[in-house]
N, C-alpha and C. Protein backbone atom coordinates (compact mmCIF):
# COMPACT_ATOMS: atom_id res chain seq x y z
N UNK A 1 -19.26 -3.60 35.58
CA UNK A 1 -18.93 -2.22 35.33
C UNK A 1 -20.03 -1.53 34.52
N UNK A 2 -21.09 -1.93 34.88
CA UNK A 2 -22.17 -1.15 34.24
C UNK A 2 -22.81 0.21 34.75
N UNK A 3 -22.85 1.11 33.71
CA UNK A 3 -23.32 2.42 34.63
C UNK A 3 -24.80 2.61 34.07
N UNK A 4 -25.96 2.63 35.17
CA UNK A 4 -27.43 2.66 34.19
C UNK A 4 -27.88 4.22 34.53
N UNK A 5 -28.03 5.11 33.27
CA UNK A 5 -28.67 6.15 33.75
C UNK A 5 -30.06 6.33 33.73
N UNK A 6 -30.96 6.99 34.38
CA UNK A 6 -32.43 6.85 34.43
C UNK A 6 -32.61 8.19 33.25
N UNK A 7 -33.23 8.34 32.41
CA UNK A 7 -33.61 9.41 31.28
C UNK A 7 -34.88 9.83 31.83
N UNK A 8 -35.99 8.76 31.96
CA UNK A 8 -37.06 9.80 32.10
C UNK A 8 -38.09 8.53 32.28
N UNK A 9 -38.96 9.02 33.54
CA UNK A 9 -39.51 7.78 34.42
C UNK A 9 -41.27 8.94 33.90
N UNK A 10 -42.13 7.83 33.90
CA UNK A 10 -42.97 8.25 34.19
C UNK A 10 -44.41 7.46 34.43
N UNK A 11 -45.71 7.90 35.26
CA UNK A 11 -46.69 6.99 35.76
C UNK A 11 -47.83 7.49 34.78
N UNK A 12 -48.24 6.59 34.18
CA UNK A 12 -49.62 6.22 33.53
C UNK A 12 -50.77 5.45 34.20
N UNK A 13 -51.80 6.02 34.36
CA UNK A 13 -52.77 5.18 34.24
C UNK A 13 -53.93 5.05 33.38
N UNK A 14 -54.21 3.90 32.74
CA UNK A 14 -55.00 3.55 31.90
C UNK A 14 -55.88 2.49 32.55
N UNK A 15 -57.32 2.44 32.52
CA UNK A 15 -58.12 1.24 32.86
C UNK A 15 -57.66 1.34 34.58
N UNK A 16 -57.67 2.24 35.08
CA UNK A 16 -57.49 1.70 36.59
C UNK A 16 -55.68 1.09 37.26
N UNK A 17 -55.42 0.83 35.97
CA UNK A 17 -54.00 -0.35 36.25
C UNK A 17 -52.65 1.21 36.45
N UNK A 18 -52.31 0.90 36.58
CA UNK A 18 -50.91 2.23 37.24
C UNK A 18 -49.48 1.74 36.80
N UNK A 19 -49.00 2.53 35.94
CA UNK A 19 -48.07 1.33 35.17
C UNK A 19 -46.70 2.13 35.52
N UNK A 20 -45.20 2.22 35.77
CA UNK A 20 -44.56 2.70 36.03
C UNK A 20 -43.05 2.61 34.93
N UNK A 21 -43.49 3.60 33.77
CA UNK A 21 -42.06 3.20 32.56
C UNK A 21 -40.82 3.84 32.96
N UNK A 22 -39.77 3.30 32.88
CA UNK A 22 -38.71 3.50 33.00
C UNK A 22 -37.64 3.62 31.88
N UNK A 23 -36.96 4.62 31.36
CA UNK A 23 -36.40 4.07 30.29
C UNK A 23 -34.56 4.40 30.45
N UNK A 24 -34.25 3.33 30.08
CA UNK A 24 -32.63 3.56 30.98
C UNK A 24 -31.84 3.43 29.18
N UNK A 25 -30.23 3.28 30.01
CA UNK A 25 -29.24 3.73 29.10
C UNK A 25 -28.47 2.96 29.77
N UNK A 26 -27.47 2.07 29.28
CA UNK A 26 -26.38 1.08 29.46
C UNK A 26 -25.69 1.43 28.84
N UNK A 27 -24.45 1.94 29.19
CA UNK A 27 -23.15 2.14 28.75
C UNK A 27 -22.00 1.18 29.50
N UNK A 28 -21.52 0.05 28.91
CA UNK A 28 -20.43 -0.85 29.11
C UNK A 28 -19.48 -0.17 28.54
N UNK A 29 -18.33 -0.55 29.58
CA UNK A 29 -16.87 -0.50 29.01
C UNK A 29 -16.22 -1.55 28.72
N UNK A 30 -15.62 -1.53 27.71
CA UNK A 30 -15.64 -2.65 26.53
C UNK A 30 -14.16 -3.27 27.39
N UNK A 31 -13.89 -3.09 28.74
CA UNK A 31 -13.21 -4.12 29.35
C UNK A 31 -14.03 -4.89 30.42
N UNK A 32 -15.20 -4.66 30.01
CA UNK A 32 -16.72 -5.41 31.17
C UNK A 32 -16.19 -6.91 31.07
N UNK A 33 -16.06 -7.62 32.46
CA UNK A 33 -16.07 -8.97 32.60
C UNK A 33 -16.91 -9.45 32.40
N UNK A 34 -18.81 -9.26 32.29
CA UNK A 34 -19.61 -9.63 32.36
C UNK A 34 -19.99 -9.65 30.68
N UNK A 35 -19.29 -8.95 30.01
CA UNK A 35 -19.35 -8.89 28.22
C UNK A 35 -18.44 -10.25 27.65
N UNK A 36 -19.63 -11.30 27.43
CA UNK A 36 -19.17 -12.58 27.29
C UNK A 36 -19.32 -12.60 25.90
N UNK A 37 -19.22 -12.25 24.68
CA UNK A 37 -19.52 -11.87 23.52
C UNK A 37 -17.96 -11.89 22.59
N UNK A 38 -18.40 -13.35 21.90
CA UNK A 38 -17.31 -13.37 21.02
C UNK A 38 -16.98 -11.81 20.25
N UNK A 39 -15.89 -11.66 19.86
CA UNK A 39 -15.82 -10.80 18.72
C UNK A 39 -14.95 -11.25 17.59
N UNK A 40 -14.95 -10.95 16.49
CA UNK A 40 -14.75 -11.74 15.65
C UNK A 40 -13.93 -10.77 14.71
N UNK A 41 -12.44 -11.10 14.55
CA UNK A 41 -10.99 -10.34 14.23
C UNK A 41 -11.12 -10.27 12.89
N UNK A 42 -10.49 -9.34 11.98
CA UNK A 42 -10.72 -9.45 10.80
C UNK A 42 -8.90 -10.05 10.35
N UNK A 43 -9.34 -11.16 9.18
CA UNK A 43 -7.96 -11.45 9.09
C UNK A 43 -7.48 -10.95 8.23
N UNK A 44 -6.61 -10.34 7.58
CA UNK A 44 -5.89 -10.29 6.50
C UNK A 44 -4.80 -10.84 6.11
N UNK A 45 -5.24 -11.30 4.25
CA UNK A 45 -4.26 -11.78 3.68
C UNK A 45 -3.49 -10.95 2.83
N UNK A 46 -2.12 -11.18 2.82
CA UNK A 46 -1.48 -10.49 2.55
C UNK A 46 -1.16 -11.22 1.12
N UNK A 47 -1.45 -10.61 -0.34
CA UNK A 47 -1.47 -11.39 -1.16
C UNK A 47 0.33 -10.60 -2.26
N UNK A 48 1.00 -11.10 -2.65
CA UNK A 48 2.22 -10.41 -3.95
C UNK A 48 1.96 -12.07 -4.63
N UNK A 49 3.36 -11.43 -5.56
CA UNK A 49 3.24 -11.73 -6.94
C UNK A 49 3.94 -12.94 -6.57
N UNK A 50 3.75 -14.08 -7.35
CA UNK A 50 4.86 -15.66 -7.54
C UNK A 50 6.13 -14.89 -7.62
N UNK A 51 7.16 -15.82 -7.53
CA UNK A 51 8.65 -15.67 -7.39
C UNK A 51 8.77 -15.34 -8.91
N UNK A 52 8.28 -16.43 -9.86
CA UNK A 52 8.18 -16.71 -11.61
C UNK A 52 7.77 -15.34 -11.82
N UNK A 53 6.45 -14.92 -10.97
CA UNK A 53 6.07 -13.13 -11.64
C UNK A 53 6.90 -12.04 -11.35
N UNK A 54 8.03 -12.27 -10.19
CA UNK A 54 8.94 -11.12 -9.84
C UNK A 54 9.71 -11.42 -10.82
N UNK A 55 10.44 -12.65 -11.00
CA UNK A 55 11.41 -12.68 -12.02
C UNK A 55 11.14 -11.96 -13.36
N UNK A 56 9.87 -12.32 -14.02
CA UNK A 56 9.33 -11.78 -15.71
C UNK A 56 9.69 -10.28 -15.63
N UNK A 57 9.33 -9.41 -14.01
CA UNK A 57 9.02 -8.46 -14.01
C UNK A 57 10.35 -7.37 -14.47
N UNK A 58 11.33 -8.11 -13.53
CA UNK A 58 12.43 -7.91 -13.15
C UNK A 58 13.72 -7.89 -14.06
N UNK A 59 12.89 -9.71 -15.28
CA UNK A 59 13.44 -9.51 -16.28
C UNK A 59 13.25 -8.19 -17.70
N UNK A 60 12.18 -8.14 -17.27
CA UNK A 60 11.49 -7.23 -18.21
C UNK A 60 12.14 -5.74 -18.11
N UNK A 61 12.29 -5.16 -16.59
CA UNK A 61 12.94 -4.07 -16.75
C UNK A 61 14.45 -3.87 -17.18
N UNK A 62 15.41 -5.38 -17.11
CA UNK A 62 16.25 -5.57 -16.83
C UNK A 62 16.37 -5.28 -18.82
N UNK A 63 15.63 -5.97 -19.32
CA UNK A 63 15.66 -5.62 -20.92
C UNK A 63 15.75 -4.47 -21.32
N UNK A 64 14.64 -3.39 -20.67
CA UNK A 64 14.09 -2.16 -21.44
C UNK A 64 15.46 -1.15 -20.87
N UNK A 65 16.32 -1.32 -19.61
CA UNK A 65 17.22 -0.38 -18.98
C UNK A 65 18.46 -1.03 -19.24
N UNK A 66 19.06 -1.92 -18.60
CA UNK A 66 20.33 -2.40 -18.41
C UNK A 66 21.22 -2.81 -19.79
N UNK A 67 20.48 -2.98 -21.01
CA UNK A 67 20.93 -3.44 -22.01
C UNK A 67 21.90 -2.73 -22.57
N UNK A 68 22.82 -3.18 -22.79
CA UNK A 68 24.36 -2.50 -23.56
C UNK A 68 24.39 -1.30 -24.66
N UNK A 69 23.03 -1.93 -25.27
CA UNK A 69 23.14 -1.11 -26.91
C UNK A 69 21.93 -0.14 -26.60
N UNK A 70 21.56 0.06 -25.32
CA UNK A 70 20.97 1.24 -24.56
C UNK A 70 21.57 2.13 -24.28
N UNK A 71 22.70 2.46 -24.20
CA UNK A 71 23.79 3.37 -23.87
C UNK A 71 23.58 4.87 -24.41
N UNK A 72 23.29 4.30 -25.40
CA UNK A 72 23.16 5.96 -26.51
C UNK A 72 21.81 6.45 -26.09
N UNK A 73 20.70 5.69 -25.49
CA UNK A 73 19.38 6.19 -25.49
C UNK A 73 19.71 7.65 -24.58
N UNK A 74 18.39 8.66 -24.59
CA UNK A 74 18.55 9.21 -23.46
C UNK A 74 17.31 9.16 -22.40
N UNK A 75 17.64 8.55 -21.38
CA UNK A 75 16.34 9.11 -19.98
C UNK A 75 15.25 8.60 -20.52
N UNK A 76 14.51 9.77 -20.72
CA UNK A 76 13.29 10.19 -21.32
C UNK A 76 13.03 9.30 -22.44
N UNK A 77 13.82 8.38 -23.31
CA UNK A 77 13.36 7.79 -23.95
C UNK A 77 13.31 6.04 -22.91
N UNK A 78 13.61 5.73 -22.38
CA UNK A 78 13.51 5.23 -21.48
C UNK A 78 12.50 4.72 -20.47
N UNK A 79 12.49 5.94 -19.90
CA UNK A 79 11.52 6.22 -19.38
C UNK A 79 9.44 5.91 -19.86
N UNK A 80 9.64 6.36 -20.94
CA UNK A 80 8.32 6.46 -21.80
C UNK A 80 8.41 4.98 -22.75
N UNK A 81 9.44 4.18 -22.42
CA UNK A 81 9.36 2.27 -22.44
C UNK A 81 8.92 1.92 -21.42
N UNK A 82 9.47 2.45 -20.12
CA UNK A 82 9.15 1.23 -19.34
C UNK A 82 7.50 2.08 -18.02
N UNK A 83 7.17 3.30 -18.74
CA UNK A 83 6.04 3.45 -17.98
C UNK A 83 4.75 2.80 -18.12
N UNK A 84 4.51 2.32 -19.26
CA UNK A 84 3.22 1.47 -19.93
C UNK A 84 3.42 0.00 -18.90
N UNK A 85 4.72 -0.53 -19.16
CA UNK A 85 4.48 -2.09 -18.22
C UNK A 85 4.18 -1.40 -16.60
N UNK A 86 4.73 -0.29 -16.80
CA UNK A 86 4.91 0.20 -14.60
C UNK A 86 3.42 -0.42 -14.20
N UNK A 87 2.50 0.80 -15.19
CA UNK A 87 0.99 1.06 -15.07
C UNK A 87 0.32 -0.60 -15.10
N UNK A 88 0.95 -1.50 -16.17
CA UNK A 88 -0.24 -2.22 -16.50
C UNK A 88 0.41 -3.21 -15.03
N UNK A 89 1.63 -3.37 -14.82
CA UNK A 89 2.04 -4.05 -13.12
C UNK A 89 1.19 -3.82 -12.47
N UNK A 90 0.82 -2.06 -12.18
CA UNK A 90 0.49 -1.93 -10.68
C UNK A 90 -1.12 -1.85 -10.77
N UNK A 91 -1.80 -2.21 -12.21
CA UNK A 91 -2.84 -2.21 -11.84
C UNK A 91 -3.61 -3.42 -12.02
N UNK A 92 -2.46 -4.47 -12.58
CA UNK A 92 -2.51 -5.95 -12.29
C UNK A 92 -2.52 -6.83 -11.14
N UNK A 93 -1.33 -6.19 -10.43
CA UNK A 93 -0.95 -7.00 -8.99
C UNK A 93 -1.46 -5.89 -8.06
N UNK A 94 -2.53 -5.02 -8.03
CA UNK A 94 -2.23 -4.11 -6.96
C UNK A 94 -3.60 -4.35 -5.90
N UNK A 95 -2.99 -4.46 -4.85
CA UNK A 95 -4.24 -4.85 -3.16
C UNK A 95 -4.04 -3.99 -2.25
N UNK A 96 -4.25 -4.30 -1.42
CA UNK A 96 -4.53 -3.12 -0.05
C UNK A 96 -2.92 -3.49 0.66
N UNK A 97 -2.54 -4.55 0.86
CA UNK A 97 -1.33 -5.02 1.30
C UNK A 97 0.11 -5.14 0.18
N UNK A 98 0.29 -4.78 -0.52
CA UNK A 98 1.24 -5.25 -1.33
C UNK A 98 2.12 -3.70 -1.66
N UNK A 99 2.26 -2.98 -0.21
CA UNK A 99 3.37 -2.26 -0.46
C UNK A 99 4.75 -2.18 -0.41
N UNK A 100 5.07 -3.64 0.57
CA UNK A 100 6.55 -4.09 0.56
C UNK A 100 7.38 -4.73 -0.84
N UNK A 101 6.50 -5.33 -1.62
CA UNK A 101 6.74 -5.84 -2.76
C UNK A 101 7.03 -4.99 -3.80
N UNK A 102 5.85 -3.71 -3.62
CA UNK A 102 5.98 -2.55 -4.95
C UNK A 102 6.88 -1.84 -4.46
N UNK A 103 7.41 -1.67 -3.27
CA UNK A 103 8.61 -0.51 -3.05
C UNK A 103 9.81 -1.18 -3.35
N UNK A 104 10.49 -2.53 -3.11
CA UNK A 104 11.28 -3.29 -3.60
C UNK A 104 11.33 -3.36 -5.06
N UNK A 105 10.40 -3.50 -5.75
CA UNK A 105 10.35 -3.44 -7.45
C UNK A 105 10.62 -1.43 -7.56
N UNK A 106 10.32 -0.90 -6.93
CA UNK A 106 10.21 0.66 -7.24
C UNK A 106 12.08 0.67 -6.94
N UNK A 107 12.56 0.25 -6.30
CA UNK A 107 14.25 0.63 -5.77
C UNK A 107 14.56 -0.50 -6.39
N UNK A 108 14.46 -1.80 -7.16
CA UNK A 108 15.45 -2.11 -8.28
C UNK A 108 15.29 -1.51 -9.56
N UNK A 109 14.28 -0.46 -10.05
CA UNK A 109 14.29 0.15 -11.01
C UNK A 109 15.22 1.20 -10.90
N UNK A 110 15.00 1.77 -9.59
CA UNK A 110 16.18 3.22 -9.51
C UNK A 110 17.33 2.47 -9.97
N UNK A 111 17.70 1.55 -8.89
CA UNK A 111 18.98 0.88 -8.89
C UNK A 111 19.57 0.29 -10.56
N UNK A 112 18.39 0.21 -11.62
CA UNK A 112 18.66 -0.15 -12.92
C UNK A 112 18.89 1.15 -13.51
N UNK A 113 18.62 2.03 -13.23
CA UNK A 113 18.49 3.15 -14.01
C UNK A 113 19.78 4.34 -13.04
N UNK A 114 20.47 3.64 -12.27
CA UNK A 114 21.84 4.18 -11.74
C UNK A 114 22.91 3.41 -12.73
N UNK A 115 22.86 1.84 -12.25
CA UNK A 115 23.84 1.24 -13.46
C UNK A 115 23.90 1.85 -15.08
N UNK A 116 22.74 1.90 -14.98
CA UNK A 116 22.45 2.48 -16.88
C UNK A 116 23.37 3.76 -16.92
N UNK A 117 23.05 4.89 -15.81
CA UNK A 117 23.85 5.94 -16.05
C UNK A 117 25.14 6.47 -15.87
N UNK A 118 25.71 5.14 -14.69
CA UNK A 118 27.16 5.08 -14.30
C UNK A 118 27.40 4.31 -15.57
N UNK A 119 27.24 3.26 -16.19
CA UNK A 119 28.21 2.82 -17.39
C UNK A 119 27.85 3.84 -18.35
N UNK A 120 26.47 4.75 -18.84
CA UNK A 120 26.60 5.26 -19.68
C UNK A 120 28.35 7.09 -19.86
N UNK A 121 28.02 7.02 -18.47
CA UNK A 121 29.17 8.48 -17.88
C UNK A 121 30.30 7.63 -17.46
N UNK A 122 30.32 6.25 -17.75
CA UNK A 122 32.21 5.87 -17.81
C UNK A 122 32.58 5.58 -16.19
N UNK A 123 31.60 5.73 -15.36
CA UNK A 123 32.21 5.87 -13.73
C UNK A 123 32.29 4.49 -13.09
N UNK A 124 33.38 4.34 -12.77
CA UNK A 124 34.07 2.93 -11.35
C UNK A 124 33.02 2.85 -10.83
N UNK A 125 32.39 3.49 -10.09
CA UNK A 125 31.25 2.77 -9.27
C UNK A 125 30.08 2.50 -9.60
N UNK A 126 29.51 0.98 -9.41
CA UNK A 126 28.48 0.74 -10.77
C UNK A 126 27.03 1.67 -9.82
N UNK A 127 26.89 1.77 -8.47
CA UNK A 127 26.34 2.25 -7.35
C UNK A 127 26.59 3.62 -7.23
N UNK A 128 27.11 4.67 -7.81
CA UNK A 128 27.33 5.65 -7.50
C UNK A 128 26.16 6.78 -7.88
N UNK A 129 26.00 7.75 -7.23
CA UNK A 129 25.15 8.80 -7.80
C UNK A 129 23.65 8.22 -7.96
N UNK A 130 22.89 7.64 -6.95
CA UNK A 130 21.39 7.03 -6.71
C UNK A 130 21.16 8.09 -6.62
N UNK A 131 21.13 8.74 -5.84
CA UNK A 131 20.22 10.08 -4.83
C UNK A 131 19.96 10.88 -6.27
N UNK A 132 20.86 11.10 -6.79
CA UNK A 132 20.68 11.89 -7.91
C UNK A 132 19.90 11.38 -8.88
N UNK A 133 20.40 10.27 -9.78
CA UNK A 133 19.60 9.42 -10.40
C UNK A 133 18.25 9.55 -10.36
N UNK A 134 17.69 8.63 -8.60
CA UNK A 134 16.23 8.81 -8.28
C UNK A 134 15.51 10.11 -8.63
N UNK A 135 16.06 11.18 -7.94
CA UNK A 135 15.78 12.29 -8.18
C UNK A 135 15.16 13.13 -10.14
N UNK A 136 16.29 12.44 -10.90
CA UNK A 136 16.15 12.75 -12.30
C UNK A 136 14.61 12.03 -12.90
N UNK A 137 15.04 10.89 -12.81
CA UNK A 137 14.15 10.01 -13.21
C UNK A 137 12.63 10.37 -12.80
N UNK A 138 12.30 10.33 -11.44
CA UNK A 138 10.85 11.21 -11.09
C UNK A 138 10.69 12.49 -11.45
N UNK A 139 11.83 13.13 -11.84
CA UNK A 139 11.43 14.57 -12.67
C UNK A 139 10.70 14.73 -13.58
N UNK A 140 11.94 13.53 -14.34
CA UNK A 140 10.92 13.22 -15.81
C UNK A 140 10.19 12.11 -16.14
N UNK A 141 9.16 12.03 -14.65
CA UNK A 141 8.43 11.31 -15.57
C UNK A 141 7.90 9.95 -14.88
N UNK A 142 9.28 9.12 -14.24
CA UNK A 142 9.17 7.64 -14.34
C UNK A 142 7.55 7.39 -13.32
N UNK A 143 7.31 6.51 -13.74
CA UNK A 143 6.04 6.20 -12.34
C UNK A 143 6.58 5.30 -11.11
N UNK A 144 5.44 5.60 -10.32
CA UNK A 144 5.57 4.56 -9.41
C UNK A 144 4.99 3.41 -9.28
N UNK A 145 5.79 2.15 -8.28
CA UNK A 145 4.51 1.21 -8.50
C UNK A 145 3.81 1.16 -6.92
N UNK A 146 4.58 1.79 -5.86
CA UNK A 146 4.36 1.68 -4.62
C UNK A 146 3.16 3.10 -4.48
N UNK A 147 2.68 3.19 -3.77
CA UNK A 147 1.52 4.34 -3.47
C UNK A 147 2.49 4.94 -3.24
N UNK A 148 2.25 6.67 -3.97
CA UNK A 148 3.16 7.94 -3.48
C UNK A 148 2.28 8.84 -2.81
């Protein structure tokens, strides 16, 4: 499947001798049978954190939000605890691949910081009122660890 175009032909003579240049252009289509040419795939590794480093992480937020005698805090104080570890996480563990991991750590923080505000407002459902929650929390402030 080769197509050769001719650009520009022309006759010289020097010393008697008569020389005839040709100068062409090969354009293959890169489904050419005759293109026997390894190519060589790029692999990627997909690198996250040990199970031991989700847990610390996990425990860690689980300290600064979920804790009982947190109740009285408000938000914003909260918030301005647990943004310093967010930052030093995501610029510890952070690669080209590791957005399934940081969006999972990004939605058990919401999800910590819903419990925090359903037991702090007294409400039956420990799950209730996320949408809202999420919503508050990036108002004021919280970071992310997943690319926004």
């Amino acid at each position: 499947m080769e197509r050769v175009k001719k650009l520009e032909c022309s006759t010289e003579e020097s010393l008697g001798i008569e020389e005839t240049v040709c100068m062409k252009s090969v354009v293959r289509n890169w489904r050419d049978p005759t293109h026997h040419r390894k190519v060589k795939r790029k692999r990627i590794s997909y690198q996250y954190p040990s199970r031991k480093a989700m847990k610390k992480m996990k425990a860690e937020i689980k300290r600064n939000v979920n804790n009982r005698s947190l109740l009285v805090a408000k938000e914003e104080d909260l918030i301005k605890n647990l943004n310093p570890k967010i930052t030093g996480w995501k610029n510890y563990y952070s690669t080209k691949t590791n957005e399934k991991w940081t969006q999972a750590l990004d939605w058990y923080i919401i999800c910590s910081f819903a419990r925090w505000y359903n037991k702090k407002h007294r409400r039956r459902h420990h799950m209730s009122k996320v949408g809202f929650v999420r919503n508050s929390i990036y108002e004021k402030g919280l970071k992310k660890m997943a690319k926004a």
